[in-house]
C-alpha atoms as a PDB file:
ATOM      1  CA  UNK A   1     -12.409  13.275 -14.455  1.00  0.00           C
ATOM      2  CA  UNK A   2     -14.843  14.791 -17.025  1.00  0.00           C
ATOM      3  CA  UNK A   3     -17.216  17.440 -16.360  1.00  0.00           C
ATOM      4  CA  UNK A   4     -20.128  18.446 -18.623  1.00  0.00           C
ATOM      5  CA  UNK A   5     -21.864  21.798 -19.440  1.00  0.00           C
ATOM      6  CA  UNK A   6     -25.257  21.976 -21.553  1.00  0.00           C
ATOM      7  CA  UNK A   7     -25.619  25.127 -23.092  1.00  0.00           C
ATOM      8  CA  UNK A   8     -28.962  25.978 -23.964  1.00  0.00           C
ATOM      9  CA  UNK A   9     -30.264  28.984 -25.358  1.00  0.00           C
ATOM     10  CA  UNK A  10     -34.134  29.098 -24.501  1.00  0.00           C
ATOM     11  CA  UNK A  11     -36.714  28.316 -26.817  1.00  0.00           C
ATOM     12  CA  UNK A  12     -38.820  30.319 -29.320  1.00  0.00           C
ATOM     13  CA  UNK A  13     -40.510  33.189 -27.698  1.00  0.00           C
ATOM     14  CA  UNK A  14     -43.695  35.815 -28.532  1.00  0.00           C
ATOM     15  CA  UNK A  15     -42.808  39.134 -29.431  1.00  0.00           C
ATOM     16  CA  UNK A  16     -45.900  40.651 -27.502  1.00  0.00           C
ATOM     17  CA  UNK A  17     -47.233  43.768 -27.677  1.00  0.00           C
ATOM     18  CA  UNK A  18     -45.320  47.357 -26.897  1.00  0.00           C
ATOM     19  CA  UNK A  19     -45.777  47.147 -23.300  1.00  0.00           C
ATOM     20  CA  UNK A  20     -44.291  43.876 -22.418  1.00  0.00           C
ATOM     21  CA  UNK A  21     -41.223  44.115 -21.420  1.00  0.00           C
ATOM     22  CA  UNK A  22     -38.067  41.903 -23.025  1.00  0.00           C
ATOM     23  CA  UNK A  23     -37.724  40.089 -19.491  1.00  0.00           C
ATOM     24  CA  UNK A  24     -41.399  39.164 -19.077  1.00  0.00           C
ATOM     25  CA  UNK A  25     -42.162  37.622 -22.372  1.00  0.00           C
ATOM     26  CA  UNK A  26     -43.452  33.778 -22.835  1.00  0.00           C
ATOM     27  CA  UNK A  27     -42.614  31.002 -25.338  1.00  0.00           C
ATOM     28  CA  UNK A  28     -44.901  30.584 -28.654  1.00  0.00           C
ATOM     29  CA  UNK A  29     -46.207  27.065 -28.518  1.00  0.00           C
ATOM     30  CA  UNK A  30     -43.948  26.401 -31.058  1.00  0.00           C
ATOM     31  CA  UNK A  31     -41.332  27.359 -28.299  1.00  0.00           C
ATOM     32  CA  UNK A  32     -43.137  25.241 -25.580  1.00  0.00           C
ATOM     33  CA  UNK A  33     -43.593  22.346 -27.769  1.00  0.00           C
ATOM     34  CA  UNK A  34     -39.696  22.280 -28.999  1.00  0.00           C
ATOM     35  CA  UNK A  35     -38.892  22.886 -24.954  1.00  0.00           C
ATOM     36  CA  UNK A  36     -41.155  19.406 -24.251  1.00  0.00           C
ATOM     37  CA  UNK A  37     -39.202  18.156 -27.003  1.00  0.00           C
ATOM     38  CA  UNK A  38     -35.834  18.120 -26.394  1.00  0.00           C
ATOM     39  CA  UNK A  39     -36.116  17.306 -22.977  1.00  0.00           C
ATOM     40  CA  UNK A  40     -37.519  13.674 -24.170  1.00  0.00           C
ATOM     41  CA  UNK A  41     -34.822  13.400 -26.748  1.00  0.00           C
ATOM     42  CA  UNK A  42     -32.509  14.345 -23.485  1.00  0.00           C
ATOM     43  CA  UNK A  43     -33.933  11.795 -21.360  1.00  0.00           C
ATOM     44  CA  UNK A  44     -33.724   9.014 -24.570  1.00  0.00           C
ATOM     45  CA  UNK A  45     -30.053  10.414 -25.165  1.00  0.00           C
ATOM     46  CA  UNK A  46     -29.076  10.238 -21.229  1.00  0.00           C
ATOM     47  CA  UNK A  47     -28.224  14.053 -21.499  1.00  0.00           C
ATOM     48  CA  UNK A  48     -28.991  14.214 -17.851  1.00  0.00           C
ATOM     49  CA  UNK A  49     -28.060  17.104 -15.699  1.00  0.00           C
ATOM     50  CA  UNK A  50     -26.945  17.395 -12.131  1.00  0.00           C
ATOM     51  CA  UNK A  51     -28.006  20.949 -12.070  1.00  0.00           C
ATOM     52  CA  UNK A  52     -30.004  23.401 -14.156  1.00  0.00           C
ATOM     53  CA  UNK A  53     -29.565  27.480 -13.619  1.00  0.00           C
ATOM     54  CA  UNK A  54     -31.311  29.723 -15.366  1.00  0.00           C
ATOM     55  CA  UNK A  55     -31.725  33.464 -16.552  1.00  0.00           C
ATOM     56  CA  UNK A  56     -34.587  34.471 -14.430  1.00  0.00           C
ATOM     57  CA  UNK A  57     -36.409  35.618 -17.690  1.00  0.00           C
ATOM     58  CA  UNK A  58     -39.929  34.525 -18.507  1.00  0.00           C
ATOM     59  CA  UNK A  59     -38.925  32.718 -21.485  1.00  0.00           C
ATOM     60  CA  UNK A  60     -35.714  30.971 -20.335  1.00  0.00           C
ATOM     61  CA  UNK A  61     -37.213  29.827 -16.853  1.00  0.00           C
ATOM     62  CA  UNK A  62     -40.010  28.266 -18.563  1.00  0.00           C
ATOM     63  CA  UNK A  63     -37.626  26.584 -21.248  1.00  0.00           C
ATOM     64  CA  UNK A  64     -35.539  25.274 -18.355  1.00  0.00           C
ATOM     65  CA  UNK A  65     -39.062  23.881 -16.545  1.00  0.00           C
ATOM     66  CA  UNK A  66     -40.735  21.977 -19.979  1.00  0.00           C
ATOM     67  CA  UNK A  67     -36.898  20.524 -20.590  1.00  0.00           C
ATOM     68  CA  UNK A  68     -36.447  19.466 -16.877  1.00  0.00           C
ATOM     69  CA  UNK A  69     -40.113  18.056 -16.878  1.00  0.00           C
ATOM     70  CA  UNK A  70     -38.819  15.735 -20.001  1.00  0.00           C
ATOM     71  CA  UNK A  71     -35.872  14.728 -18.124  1.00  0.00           C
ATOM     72  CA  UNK A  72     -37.789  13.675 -15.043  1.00  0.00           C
ATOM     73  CA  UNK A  73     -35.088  15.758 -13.322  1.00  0.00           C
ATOM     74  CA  UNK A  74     -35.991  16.376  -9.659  1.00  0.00           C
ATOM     75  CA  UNK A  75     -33.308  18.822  -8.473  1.00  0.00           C
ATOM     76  CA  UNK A  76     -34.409  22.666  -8.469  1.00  0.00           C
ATOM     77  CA  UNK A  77     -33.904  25.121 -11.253  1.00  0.00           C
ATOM     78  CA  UNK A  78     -32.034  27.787  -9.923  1.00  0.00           C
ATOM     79  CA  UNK A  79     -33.242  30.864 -11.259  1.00  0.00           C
ATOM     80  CA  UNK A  80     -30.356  34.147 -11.476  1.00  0.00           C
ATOM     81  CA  UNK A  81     -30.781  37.664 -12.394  1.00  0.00           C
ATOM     82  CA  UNK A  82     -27.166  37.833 -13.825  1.00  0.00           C
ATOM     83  CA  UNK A  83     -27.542  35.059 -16.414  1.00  0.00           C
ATOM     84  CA  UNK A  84     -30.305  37.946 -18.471  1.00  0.00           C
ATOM     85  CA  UNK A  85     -28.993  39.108 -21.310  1.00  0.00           C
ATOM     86  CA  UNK A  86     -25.340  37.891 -19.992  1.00  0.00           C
ATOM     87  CA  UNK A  87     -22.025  38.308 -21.434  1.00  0.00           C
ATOM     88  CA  UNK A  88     -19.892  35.037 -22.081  1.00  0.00           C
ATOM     89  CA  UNK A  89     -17.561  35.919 -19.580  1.00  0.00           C
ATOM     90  CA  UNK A  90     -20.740  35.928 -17.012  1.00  0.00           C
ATOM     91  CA  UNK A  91     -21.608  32.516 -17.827  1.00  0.00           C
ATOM     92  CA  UNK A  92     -18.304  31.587 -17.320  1.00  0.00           C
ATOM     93  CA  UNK A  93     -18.451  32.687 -14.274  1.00  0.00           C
ATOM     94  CA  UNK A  94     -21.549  31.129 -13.039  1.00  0.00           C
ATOM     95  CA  UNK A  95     -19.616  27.838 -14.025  1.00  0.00           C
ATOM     96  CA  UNK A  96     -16.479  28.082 -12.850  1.00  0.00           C
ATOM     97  CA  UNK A  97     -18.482  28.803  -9.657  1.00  0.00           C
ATOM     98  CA  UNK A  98     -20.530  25.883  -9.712  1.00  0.00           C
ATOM     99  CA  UNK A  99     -19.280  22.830  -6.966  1.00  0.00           C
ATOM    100  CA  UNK A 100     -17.464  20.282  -8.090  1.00  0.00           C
ATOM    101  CA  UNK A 101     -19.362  17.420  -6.659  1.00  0.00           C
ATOM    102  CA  UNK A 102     -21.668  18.521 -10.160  1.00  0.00           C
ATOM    103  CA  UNK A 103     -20.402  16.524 -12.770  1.00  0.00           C
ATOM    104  CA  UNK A 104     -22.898  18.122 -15.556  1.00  0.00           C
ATOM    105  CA  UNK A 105     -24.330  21.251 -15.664  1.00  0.00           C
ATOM    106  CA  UNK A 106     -26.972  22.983 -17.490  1.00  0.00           C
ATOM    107  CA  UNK A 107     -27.184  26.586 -18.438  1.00  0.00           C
ATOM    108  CA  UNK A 108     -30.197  28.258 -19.809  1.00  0.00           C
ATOM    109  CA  UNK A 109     -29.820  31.730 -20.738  1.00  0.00           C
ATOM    110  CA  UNK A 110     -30.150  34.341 -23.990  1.00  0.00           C
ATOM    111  CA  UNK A 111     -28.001  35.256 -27.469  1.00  0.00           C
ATOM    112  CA  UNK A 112     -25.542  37.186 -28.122  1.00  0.00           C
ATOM    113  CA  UNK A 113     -23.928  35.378 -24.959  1.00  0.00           C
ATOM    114  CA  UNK A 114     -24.741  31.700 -25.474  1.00  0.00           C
ATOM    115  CA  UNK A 115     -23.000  31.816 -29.071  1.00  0.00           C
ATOM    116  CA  UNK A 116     -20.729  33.426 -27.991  1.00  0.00           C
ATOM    117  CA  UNK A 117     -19.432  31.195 -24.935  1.00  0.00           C
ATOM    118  CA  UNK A 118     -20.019  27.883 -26.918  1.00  0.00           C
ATOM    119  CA  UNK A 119     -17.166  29.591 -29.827  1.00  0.00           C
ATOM    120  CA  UNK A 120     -15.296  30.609 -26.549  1.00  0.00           C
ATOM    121  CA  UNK A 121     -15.701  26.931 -25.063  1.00  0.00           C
ATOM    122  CA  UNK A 122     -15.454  24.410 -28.064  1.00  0.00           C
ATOM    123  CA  UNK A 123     -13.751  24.239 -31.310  1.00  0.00           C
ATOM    124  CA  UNK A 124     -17.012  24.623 -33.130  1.00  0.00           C
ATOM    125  CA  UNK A 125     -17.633  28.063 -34.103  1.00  0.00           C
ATOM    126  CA  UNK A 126     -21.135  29.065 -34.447  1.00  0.00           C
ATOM    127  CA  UNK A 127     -22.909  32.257 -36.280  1.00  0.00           C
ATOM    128  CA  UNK A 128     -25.737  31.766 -33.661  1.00  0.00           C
ATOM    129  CA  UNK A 129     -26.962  29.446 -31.657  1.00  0.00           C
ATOM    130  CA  UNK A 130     -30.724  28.876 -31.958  1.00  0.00           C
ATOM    131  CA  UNK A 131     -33.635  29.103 -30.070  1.00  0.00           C
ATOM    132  CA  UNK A 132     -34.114  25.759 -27.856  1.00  0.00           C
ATOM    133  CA  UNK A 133     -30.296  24.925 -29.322  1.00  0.00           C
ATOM    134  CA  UNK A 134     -27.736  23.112 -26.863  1.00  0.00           C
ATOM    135  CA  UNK A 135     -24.336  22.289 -27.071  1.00  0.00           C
ATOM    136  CA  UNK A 136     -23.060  19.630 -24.583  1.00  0.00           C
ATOM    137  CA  UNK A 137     -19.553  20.039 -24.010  1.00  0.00           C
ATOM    138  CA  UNK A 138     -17.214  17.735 -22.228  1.00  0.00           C
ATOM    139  CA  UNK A 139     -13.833  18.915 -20.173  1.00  0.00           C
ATOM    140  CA  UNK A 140     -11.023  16.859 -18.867  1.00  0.00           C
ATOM    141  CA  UNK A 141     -10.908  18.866 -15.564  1.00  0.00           C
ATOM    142  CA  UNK A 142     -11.419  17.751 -11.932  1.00  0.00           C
ATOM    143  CA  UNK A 143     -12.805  21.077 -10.788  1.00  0.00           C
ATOM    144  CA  UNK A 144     -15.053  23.513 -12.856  1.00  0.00           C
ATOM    145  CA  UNK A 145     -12.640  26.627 -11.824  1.00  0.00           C
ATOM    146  CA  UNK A 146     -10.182  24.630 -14.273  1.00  0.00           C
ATOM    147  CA  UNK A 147     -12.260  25.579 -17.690  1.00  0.00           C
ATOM    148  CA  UNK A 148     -10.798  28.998 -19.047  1.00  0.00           C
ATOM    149  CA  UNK A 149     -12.144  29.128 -22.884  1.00  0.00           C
ATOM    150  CA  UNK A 150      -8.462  28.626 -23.547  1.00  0.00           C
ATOM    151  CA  UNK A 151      -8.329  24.772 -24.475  1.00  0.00           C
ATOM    152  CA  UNK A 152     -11.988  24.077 -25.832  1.00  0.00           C
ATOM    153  CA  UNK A 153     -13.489  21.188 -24.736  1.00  0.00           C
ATOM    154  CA  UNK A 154     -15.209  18.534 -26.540  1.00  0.00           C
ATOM    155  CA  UNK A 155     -18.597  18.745 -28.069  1.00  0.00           C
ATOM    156  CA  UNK A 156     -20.455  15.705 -26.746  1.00  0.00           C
ATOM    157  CA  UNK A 157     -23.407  16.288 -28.558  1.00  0.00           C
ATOM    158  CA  UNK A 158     -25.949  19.128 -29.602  1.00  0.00           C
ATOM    159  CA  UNK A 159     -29.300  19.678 -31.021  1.00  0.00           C
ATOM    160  CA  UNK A 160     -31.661  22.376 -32.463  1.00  0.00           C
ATOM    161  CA  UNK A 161     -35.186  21.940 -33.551  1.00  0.00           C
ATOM    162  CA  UNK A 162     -34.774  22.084 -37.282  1.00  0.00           C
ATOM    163  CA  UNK A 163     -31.657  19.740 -37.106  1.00  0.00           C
ATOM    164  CA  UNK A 164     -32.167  16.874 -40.036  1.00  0.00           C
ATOM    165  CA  UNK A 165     -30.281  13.839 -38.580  1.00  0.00           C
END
């Protein structure tokens, strides 16, 4: 049995001004447009997820709505506290946690954490992932409490916006 996990770092956001706090801030419409984006090229490339949590962060909750509204995906966006700013080994744990009737699931979260779990997940290492970058990684496990980071699984496909193909 295969299970799938799309890591996705959220999409270009706006600095703001001095008083806007990291959490609150919004895409750029560069960021919004590349969000609308690769949720098409999703939808065209059947990168279709069961599930979709998300940082609760401005910028990454809106990422994970313009993708999902690309996909057509109907299922909520679960929205989590934890996944700001979180570590590898808390997105690791939101997956291992996930139930095992999901056979693909989609994370949407921040750096230093997302480049760091796809080098802890796959065999591709990264210097950083980019904004609105995702790495779809496949694992020969029945149950997501099964994926350790200690035998990588295969990269399935990924994207970025300034990727030539």
């Amino acid at each position: 049995m295969t299970k799938r996990l799309s890591i996705l770092r959220h999409a270009k956001s706006d600095w703001g001004t001095s008083d806007t706090h990291d959490h609150d801030r919004i895409l750029t419409q560069r960021g919004s447009d590349n969000a609308a984006k690769l949720g098409l090229l999703m939808q065209e490339q059947r990168i279709l997820p069961d599930q979709i949590i998300s940082s609760d962060a401005t910028r990454a909750a809106e990422t994970a709505r313009l993708v999902s509204k690309g996909l057509n995906y109907s299922g909520k966006i679960e929205l989590r506290r934890e996944l700001y700013l979180a570590s590898a080994a808390t997105l690791l744990n939101a997956t291992t946690a996930c139930h095992d009737s999901i056979k693909h699931l989609m994370l949407v979260a921040h750096n230093p954490g997302m480049t760091e779990f796809v080098n802890q997940l796959s065999n591709i290492k990264l210097d950083n992932l980019p904004t609105c970058g995702i790495f779809c990684i496949d694992f020969e496990v029945a149950a997501w409490s099964e994926i350790s980071g200690t035998l990588p699984g295969q990269v399935h496909w990924y994207h970025y916006p300034k990727l030539k193909r």
